[in-house]
N, C-alpha and C. Protein backbone atom coordinates (compact mmCIF):
# COMPACT_ATOMS: atom_id res chain seq x y z
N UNK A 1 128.73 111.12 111.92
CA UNK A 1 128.33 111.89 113.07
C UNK A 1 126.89 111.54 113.44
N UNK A 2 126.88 111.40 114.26
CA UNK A 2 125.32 111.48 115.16
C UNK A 2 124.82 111.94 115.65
N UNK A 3 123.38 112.43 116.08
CA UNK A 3 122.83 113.33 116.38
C UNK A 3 121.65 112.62 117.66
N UNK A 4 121.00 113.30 118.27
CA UNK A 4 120.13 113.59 119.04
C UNK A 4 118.86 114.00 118.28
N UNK A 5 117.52 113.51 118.71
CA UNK A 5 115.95 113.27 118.31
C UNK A 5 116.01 115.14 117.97
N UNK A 6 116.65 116.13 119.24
CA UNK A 6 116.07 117.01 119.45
C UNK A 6 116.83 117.95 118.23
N UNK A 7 117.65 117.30 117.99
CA UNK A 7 118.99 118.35 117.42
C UNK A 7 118.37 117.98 115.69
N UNK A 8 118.19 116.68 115.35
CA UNK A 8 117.37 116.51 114.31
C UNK A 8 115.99 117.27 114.20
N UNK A 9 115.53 117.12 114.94
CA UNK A 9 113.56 117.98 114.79
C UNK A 9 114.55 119.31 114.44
N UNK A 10 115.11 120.07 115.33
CA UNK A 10 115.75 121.65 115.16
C UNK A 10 116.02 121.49 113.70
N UNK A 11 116.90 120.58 113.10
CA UNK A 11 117.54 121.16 111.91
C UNK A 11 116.47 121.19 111.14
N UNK A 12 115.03 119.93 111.15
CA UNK A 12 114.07 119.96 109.84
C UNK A 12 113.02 120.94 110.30
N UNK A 13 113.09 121.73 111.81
CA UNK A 13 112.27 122.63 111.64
C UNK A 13 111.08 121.65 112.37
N UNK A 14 110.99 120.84 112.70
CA UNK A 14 109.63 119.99 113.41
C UNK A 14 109.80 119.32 114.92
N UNK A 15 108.77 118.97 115.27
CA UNK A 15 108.61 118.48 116.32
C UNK A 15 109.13 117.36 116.66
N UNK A 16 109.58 116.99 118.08
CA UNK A 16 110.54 115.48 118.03
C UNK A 16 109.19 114.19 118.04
N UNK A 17 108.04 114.65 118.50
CA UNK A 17 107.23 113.85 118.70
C UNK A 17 106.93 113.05 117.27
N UNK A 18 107.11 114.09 116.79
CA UNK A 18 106.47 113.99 114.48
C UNK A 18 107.60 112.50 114.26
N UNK A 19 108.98 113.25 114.72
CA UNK A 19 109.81 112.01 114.52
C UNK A 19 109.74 110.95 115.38
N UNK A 20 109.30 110.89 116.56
CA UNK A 20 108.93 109.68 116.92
C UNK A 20 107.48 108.87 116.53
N UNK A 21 107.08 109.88 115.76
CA UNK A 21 105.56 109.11 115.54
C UNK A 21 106.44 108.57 113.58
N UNK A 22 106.69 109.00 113.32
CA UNK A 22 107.47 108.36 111.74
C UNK A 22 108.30 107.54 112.14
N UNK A 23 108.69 107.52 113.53
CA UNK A 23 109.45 105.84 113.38
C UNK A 23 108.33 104.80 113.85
N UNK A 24 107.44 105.02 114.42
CA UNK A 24 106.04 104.19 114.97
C UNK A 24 105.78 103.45 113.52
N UNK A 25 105.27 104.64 112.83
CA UNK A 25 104.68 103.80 111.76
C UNK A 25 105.08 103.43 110.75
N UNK A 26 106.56 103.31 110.58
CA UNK A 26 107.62 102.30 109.92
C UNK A 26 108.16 103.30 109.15
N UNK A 27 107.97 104.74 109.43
CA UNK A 27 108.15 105.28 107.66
C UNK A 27 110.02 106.21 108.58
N UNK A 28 110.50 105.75 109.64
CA UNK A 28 111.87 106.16 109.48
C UNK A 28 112.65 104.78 110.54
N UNK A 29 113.73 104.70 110.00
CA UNK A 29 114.27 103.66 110.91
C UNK A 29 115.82 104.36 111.32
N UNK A 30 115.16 104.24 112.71
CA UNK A 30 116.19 105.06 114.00
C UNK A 30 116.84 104.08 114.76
N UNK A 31 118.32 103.92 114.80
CA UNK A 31 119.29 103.20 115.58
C UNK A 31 118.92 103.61 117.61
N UNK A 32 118.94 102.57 117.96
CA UNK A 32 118.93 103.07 119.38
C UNK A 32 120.16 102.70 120.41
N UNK A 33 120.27 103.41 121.22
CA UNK A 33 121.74 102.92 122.01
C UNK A 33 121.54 102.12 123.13
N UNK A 34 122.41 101.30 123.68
CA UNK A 34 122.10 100.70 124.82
C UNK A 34 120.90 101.61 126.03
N UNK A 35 121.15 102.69 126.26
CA UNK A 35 120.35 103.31 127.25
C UNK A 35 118.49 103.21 126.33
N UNK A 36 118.78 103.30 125.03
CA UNK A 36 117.26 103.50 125.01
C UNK A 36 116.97 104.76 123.85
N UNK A 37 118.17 105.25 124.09
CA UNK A 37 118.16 107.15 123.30
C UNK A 37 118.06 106.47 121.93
N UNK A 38 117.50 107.42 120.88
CA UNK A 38 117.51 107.37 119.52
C UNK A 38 118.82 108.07 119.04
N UNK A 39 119.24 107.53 118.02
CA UNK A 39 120.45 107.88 117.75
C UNK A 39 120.60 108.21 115.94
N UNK A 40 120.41 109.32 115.47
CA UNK A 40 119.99 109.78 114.02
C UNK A 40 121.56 109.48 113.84
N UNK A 41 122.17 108.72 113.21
CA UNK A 41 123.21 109.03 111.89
C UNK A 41 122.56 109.60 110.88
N UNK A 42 123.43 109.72 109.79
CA UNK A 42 123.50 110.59 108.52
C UNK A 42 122.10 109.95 107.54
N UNK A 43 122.17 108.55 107.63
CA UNK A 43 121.49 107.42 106.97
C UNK A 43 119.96 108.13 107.83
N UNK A 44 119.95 108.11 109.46
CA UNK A 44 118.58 108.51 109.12
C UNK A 44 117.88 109.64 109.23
N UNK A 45 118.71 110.41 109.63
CA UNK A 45 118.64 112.43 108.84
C UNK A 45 118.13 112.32 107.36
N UNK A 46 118.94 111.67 106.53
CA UNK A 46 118.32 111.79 104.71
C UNK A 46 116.99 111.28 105.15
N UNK A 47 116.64 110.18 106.09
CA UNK A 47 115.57 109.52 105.56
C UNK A 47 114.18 110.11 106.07
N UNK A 48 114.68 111.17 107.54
CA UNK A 48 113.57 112.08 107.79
C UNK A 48 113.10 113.38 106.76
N UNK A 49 114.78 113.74 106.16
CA UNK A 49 114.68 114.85 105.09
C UNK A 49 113.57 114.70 104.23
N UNK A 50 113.75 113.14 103.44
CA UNK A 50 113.01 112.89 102.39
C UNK A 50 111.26 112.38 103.26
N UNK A 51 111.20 111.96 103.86
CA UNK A 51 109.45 111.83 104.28
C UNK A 51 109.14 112.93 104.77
N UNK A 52 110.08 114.43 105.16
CA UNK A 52 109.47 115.76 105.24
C UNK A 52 109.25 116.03 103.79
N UNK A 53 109.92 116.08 102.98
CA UNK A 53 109.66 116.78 101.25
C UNK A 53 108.48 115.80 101.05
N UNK A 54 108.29 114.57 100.82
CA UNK A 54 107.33 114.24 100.62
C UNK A 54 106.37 114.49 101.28
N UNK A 55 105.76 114.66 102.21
CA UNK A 55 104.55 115.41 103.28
C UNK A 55 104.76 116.84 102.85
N UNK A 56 105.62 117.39 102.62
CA UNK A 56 105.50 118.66 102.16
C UNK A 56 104.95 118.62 100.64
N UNK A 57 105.31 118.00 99.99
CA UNK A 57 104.61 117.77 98.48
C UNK A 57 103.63 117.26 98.08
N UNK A 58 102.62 116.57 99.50
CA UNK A 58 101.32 116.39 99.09
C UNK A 58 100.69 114.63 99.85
N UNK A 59 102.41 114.25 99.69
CA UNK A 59 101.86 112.54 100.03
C UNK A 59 101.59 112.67 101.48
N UNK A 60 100.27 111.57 101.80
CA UNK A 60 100.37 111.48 103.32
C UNK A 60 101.17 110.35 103.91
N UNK A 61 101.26 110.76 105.24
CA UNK A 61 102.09 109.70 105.97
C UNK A 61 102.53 108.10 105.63
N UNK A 62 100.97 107.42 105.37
CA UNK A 62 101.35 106.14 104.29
C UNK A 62 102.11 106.48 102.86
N UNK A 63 101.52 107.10 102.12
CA UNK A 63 102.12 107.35 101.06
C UNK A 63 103.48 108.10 100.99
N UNK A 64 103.80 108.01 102.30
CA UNK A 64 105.40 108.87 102.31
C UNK A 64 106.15 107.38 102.53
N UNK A 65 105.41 106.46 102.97
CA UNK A 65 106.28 105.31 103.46
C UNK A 65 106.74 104.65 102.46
N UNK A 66 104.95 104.28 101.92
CA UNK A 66 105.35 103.68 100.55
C UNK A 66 106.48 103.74 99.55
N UNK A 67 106.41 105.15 99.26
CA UNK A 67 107.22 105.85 98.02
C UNK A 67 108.21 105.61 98.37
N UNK A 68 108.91 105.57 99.70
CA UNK A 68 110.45 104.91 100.23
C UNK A 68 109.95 103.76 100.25
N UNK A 69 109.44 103.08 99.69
CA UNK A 69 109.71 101.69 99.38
C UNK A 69 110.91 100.77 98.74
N UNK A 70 111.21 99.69 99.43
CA UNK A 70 112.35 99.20 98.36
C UNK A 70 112.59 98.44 97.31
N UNK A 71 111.36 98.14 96.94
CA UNK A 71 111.06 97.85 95.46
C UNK A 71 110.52 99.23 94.83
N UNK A 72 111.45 99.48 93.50
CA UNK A 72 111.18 100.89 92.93
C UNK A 72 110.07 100.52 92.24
N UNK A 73 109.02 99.58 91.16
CA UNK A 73 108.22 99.89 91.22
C UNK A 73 107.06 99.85 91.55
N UNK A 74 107.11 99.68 93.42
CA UNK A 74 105.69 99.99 94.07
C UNK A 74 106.04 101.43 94.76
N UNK A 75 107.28 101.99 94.56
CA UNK A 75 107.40 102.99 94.84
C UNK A 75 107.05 104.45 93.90
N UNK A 76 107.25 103.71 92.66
CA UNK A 76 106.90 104.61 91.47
C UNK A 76 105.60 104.71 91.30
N UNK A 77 104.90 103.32 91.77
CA UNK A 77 103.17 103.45 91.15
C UNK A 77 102.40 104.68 92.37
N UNK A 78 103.02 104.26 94.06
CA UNK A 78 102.52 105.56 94.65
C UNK A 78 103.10 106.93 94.19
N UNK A 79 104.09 107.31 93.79
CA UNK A 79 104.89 108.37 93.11
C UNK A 79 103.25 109.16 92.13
N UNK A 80 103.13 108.04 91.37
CA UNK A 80 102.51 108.27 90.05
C UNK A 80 101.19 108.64 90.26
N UNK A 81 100.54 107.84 90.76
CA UNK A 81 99.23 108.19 91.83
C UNK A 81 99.18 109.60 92.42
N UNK A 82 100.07 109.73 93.28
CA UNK A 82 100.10 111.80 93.67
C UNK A 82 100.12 112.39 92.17
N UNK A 83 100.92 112.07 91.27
CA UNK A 83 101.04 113.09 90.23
C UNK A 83 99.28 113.15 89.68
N UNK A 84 99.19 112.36 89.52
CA UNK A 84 97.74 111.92 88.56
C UNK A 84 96.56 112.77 89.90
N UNK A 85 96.65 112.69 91.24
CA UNK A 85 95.73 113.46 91.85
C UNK A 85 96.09 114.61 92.22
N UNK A 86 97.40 114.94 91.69
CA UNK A 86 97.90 116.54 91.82
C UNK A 86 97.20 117.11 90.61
N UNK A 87 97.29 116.64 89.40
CA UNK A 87 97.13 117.20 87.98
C UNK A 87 95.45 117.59 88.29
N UNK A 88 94.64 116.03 88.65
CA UNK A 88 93.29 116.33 88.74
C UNK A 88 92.88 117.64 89.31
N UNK A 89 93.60 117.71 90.89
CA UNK A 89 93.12 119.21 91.79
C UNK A 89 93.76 120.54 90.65
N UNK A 90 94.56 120.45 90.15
CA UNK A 90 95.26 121.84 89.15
C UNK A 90 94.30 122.34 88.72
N UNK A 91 93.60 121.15 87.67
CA UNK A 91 92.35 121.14 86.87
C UNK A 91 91.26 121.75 87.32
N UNK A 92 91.24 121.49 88.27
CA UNK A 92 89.89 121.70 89.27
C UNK A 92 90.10 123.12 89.81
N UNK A 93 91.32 123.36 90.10
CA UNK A 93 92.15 124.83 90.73
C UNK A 93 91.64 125.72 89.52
N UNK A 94 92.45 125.26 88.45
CA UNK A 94 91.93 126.43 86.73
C UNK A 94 90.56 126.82 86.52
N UNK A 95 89.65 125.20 87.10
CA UNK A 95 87.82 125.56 86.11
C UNK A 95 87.63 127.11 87.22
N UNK A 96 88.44 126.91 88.85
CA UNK A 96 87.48 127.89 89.45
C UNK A 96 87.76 129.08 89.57
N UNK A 97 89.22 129.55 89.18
CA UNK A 97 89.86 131.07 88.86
C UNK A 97 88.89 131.21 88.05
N UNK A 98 88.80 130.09 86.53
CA UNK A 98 87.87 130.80 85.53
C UNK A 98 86.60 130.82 85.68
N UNK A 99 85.46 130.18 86.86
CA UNK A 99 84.15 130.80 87.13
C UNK A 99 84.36 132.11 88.00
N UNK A 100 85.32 131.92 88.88
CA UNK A 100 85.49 133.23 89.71
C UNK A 100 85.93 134.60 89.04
N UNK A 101 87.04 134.27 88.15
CA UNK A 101 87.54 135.53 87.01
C UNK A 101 86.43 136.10 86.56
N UNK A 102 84.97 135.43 85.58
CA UNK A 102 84.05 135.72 85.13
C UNK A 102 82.60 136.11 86.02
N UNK A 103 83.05 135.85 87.05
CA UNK A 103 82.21 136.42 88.14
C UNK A 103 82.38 137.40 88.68
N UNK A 104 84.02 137.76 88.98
CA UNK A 104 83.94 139.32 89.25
C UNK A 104 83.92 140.07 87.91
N UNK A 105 84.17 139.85 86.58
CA UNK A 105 84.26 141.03 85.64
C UNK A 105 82.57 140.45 85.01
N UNK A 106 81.54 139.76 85.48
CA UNK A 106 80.46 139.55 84.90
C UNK A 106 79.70 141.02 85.23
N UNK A 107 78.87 141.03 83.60
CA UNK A 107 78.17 142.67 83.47
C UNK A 107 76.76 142.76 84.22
N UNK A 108 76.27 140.80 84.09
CA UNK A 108 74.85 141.08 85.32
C UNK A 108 75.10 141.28 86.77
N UNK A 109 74.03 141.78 86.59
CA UNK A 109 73.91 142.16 88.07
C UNK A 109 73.93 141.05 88.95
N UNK A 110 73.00 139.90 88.26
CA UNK A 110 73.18 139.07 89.13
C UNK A 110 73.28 137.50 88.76
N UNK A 111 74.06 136.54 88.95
CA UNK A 111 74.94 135.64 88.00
C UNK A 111 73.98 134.44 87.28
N UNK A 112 72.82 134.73 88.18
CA UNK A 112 71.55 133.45 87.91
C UNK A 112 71.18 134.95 86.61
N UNK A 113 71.45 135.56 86.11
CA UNK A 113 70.82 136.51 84.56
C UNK A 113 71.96 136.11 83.73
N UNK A 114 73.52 135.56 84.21
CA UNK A 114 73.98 135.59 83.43
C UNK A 114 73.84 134.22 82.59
N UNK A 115 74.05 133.56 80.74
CA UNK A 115 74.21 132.52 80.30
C UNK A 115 75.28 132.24 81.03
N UNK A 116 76.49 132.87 80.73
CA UNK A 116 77.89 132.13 80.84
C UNK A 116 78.48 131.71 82.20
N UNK A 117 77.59 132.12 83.13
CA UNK A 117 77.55 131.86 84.39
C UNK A 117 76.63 130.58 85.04
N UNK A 118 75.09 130.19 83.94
CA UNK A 118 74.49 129.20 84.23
C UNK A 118 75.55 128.14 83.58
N UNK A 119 76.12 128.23 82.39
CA UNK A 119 76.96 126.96 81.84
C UNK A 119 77.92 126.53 83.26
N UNK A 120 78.72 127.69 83.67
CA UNK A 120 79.89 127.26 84.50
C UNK A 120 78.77 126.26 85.52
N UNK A 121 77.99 127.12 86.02
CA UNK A 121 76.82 126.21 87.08
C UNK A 121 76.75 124.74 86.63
N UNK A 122 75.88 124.61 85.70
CA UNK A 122 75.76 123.29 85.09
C UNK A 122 76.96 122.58 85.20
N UNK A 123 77.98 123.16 84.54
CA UNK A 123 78.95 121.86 84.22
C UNK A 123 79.08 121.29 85.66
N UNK A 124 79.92 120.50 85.54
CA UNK A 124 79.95 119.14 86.72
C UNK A 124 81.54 119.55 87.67
């Protein structure tokens, strides 16, 4: 079955323009009909599905292309790359609950009196 640009954007919830700008920059490949119309089969519904989950999970537009790459592993090394700068921001997410946690239950008055508040400062 085939679909229409507009009837595709409706089902993923996005704009038809989004999908014409992801076939621009190589990252969906759309059949066209004699008149000119884009024409989504099934083949390229999955393939908008999957460069929405990926943009939804962090990769950008290149890195959504990449990762549909068809050699699996230059597709795995960008894969691996998001994981490794997802983990870093987590890290970075945890140090600041825990200066912020200790900042609202801190007993000084004011956080330049507190030690455990100059360490968080200092560190890097």
């Amino acid at each position: 079955m085939v679909k229409t640009i507009g009837e595709v954007a409706a089902e993923l919830g996005i704009a038809a323009h989004v999908l014409r700008h992801w076939e621009d920059v190589g990252a969906l490949t759309v059949r066209r009909e004699e008149n000119g119309y884009r024409v989504y089969d099934d083949r390229a519904v999955e393939q908008a599905r999957t460069v929405l989950k990926l943009r939804r999970v962090g990769l950008s537009l290149p890195e959504a292309t990449a990762a549909m790459a068809p050699k699996k592993s230059a597709a795995q090394a960008i894969v691996r790359a998001k994981i490794a700068e997802l983990e870093g921001e987590v890290i970075q997410r945890q140090e600041a609950i825990a200066f912020l946690q200790h900042t609202a239950d801190c007993r000084h008055r004011y956080l330049d009196e507190c030690p455990d508040c100059s360490t968080f400062v200092r560190e890097a």
